[in-house]
N, C-alpha and C. Protein backbone atom coordinates (compact mmCIF):
# COMPACT_ATOMS: atom_id res chain seq x y z
N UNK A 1 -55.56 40.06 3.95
CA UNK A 1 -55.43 40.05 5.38
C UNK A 1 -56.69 39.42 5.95
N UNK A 2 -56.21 38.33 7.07
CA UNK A 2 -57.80 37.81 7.52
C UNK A 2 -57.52 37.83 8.61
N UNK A 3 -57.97 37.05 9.60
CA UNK A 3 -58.06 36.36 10.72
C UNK A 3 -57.32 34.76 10.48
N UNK A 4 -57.13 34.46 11.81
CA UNK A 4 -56.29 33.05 11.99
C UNK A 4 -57.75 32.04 11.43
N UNK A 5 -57.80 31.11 10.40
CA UNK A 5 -59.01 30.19 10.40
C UNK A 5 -59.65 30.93 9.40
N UNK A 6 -60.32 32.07 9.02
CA UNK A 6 -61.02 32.69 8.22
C UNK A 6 -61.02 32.39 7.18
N UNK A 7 -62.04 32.52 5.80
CA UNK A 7 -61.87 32.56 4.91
C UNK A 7 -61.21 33.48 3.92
N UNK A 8 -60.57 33.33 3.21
CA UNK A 8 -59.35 33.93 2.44
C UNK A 8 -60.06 35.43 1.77
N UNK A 9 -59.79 36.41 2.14
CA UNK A 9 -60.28 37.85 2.30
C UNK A 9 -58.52 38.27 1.36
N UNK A 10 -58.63 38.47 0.25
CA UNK A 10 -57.57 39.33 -0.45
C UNK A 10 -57.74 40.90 -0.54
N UNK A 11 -57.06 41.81 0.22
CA UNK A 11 -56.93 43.37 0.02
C UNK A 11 -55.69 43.84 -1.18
N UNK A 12 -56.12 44.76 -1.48
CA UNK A 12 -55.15 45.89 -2.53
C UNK A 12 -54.53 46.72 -1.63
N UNK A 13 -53.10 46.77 -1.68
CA UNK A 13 -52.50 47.71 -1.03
C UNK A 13 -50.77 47.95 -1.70
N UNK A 14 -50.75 48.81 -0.94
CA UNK A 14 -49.02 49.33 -1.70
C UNK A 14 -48.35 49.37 -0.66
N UNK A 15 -47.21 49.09 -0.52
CA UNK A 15 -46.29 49.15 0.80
C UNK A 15 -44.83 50.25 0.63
N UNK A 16 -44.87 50.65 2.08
CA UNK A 16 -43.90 51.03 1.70
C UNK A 16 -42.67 50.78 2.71
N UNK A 17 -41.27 50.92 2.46
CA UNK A 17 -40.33 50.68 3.71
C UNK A 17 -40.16 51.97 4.74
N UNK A 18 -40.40 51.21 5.96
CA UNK A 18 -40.13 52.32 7.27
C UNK A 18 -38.89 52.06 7.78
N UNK A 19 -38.02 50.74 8.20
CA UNK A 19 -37.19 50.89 9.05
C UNK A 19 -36.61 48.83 8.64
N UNK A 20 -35.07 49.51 8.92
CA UNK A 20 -34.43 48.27 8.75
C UNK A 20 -33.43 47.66 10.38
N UNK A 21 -33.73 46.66 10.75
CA UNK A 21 -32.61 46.79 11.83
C UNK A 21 -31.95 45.36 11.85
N UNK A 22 -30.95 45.17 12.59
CA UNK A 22 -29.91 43.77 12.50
C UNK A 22 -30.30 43.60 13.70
N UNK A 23 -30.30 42.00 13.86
CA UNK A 23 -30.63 41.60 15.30
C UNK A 23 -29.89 40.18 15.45
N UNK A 24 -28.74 40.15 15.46
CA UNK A 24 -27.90 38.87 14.96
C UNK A 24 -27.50 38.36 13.82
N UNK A 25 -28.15 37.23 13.97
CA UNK A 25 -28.24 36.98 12.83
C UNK A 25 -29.69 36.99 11.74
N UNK A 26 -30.47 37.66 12.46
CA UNK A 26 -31.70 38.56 11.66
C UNK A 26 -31.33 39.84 11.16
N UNK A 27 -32.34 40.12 10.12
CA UNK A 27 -32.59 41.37 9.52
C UNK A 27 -33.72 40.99 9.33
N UNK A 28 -34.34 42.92 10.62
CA UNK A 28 -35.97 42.98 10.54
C UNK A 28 -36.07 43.95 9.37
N UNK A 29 -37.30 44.13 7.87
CA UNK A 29 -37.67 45.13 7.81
C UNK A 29 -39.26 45.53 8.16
N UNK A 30 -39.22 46.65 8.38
CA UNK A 30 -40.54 47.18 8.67
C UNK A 30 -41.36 47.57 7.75
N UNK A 31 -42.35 47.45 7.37
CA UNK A 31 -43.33 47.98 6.03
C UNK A 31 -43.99 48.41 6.69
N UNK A 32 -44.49 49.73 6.15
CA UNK A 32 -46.26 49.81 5.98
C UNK A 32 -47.21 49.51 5.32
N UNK A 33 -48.61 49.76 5.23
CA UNK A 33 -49.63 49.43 4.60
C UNK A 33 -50.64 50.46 4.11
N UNK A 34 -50.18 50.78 2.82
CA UNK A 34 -51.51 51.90 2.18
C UNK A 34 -52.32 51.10 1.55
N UNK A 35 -53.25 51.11 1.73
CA UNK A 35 -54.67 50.47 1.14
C UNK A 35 -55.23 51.71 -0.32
N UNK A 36 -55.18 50.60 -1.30
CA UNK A 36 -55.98 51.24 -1.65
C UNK A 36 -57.39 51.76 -2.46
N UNK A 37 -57.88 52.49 -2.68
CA UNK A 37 -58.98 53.34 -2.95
C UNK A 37 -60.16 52.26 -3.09
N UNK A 38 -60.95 52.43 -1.80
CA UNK A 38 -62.47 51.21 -1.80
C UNK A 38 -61.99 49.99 -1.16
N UNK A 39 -60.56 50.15 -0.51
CA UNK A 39 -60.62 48.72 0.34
C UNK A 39 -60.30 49.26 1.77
N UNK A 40 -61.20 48.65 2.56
CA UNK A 40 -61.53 48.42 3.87
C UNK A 40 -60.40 47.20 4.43
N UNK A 41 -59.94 47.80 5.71
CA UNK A 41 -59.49 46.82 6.56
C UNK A 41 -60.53 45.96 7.44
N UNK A 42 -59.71 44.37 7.76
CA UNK A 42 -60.72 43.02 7.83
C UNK A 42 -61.13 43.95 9.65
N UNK A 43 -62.74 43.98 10.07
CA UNK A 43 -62.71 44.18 11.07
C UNK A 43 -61.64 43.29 12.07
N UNK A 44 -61.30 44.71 13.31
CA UNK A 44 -60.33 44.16 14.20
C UNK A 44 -59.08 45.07 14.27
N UNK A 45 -58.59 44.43 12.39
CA UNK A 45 -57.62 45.19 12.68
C UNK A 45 -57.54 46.86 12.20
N UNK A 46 -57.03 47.19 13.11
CA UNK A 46 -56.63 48.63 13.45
C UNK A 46 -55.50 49.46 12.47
N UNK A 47 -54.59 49.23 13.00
CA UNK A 47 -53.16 49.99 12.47
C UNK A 47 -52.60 48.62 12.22
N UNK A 48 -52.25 47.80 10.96
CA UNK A 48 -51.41 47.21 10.42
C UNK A 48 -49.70 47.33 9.97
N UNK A 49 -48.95 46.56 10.03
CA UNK A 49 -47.88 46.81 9.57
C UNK A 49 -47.25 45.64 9.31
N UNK A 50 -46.11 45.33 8.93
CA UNK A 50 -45.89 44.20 8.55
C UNK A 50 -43.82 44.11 8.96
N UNK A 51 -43.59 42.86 9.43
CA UNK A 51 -42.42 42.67 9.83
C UNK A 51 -42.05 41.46 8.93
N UNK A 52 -41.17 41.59 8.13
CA UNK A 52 -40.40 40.86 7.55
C UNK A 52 -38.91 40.79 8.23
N UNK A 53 -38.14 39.25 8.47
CA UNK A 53 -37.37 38.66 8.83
C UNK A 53 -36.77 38.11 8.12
N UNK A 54 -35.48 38.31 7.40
CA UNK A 54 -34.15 37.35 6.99
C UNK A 54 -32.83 36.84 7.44
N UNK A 55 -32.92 36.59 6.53
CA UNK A 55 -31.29 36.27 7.26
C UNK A 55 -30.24 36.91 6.77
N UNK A 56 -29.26 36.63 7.15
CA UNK A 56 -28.17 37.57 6.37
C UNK A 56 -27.67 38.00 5.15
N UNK A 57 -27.87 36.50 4.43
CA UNK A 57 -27.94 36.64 2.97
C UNK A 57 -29.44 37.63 2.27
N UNK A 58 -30.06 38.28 2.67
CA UNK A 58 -31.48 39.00 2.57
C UNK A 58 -32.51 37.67 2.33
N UNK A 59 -32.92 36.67 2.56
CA UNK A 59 -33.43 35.81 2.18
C UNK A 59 -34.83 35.80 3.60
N UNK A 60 -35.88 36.10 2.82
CA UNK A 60 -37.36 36.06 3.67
C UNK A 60 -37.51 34.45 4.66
N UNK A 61 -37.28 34.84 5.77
CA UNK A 61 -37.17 33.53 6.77
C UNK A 61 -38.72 34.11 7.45
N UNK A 62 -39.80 35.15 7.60
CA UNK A 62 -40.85 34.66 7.92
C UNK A 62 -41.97 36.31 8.14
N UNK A 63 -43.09 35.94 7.55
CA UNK A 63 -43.63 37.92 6.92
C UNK A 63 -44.81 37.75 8.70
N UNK A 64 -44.79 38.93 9.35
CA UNK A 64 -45.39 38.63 10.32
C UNK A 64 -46.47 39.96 10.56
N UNK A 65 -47.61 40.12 10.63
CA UNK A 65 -48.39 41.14 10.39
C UNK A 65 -48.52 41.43 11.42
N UNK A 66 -48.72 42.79 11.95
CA UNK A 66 -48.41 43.35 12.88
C UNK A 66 -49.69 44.84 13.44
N UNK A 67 -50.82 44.57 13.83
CA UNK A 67 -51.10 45.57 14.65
C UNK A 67 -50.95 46.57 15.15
N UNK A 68 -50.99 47.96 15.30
CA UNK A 68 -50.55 48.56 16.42
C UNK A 68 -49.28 48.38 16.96
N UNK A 69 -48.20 47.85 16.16
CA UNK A 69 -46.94 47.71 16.28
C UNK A 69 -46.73 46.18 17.11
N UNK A 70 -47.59 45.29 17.04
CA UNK A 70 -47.64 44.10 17.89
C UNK A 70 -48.22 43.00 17.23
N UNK A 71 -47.94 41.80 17.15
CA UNK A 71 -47.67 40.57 16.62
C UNK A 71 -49.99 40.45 16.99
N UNK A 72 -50.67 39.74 15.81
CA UNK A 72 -51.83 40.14 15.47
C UNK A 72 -52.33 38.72 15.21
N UNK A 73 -53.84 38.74 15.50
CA UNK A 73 -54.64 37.46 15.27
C UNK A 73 -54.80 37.62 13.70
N UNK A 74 -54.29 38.22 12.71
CA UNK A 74 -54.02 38.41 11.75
C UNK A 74 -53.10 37.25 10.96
N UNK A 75 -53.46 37.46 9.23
CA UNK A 75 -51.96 36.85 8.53
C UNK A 75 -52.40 37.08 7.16
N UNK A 76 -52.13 37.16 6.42
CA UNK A 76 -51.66 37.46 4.80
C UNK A 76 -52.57 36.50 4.16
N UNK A 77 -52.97 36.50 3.20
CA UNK A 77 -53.08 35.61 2.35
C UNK A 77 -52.22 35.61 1.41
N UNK A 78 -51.74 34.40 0.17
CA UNK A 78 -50.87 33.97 -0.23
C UNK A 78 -50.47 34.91 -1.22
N UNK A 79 -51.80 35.88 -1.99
CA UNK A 79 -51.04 36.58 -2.91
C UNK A 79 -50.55 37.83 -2.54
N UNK A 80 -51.16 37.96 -1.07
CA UNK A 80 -50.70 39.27 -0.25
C UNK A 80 -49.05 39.28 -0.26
N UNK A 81 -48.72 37.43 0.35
CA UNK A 81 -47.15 37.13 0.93
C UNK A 81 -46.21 37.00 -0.41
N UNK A 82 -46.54 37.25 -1.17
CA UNK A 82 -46.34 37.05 -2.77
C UNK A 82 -46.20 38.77 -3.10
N UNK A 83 -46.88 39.50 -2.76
CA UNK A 83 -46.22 40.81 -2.98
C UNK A 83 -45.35 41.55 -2.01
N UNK A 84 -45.33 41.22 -1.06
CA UNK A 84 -44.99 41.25 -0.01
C UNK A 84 -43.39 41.05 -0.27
N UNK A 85 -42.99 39.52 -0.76
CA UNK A 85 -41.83 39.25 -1.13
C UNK A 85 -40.74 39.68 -2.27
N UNK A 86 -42.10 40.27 -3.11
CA UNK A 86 -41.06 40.81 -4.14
C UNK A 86 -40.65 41.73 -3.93
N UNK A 87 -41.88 43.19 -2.81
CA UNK A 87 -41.00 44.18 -2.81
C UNK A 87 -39.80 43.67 -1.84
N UNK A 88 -39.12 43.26 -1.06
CA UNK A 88 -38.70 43.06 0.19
C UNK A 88 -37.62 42.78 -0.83
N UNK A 89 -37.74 41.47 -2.13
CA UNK A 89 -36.46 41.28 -2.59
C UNK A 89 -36.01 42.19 -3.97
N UNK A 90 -36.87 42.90 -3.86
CA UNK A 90 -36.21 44.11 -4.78
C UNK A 90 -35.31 45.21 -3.72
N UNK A 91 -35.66 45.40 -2.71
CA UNK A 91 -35.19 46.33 -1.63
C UNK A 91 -34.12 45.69 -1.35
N UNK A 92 -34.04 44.44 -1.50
CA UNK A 92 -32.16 43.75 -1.07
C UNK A 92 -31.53 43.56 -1.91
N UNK A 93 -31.91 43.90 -3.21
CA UNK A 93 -31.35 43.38 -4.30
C UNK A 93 -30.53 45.21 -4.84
N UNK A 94 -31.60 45.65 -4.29
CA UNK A 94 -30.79 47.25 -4.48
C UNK A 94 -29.69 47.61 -3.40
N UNK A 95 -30.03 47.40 -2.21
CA UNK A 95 -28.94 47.43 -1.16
C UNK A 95 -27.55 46.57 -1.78
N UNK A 96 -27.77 45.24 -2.33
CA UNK A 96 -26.93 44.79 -2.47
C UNK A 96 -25.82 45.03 -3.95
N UNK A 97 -26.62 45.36 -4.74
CA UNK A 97 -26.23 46.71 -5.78
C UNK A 97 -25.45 48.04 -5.33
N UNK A 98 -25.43 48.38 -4.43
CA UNK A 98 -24.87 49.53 -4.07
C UNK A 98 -24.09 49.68 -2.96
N UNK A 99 -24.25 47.86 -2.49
CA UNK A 99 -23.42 47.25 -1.45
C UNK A 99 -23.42 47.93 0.10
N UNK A 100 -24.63 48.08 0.05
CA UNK A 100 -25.05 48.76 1.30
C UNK A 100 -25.19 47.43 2.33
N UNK A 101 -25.05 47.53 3.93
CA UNK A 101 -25.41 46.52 4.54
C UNK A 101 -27.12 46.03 4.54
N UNK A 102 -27.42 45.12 4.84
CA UNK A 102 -29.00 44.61 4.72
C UNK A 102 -29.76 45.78 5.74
C-alpha cells in the first residue's frame, strides 16, 4: 500500500470477505485488511479496505483501496493486487461450485 507516485512500500496482510453486492452489471466485493504482526500502515492511511469489481462472469474488472469506507490517495502494489486476486478468485470459484449467485 502506498501513496499515488510513491515509492513501492509492500505490506503483509491477510484479508478477509465482508460483503458482496450486484450493481448491474457489477459485482462489488468488500475485503478487509488484517495486517500482520510488525507491519505498520503507510502514514495517512487510517481504516483501509478494499473494493473489488467484476463482472458477471466473476472476472476482476478493477481492485480499489478504500479508506474509511471511501475511495483513497492510496493503491496496491503489484504483489499486494496479486494476492488480492487470488483470494477474490478462489471466493468465485467456490460460489460457482456450489452455484451460488456472485
Amino acid at each position: 500500500m502506498m501513496k499515488y507516485g510513491a515509492e513501492h512500500e509492500g505490506h503483509r496482510f491477510s484479508l478477509c470477505f465482508l460483503e458482496e453486492e450486484s450493481r448491474g452489471q457489477w459485482q462489488d466485493v468488500y475485503l478487509g485488511i488484517q495486517l500482520e504482526d510488525g507491519e505498520k500502515l503507510p502514514e495517512g492511511l487510517i481504516d483501509p479496505s478494499i473494493l473489488v469489481i467484476c463482472n458477471v462472469e466473476g472476472e476482476i474488472v478493477q481492485i480499489v483501496l478504500h479508506d474509511e469506507g471511501c475511495d483513497s490517495e492510496f493503491q496496491f502494489t503489484y504483489a499486494e493486487k496479486e494476492q488480492i486476486e487470488k483470494y477474490v478468485n478462489q471466493h468465485v470459484s467456490a460460489k460457482k461450485t456450489t452455484n451460488e449467485p456472485l
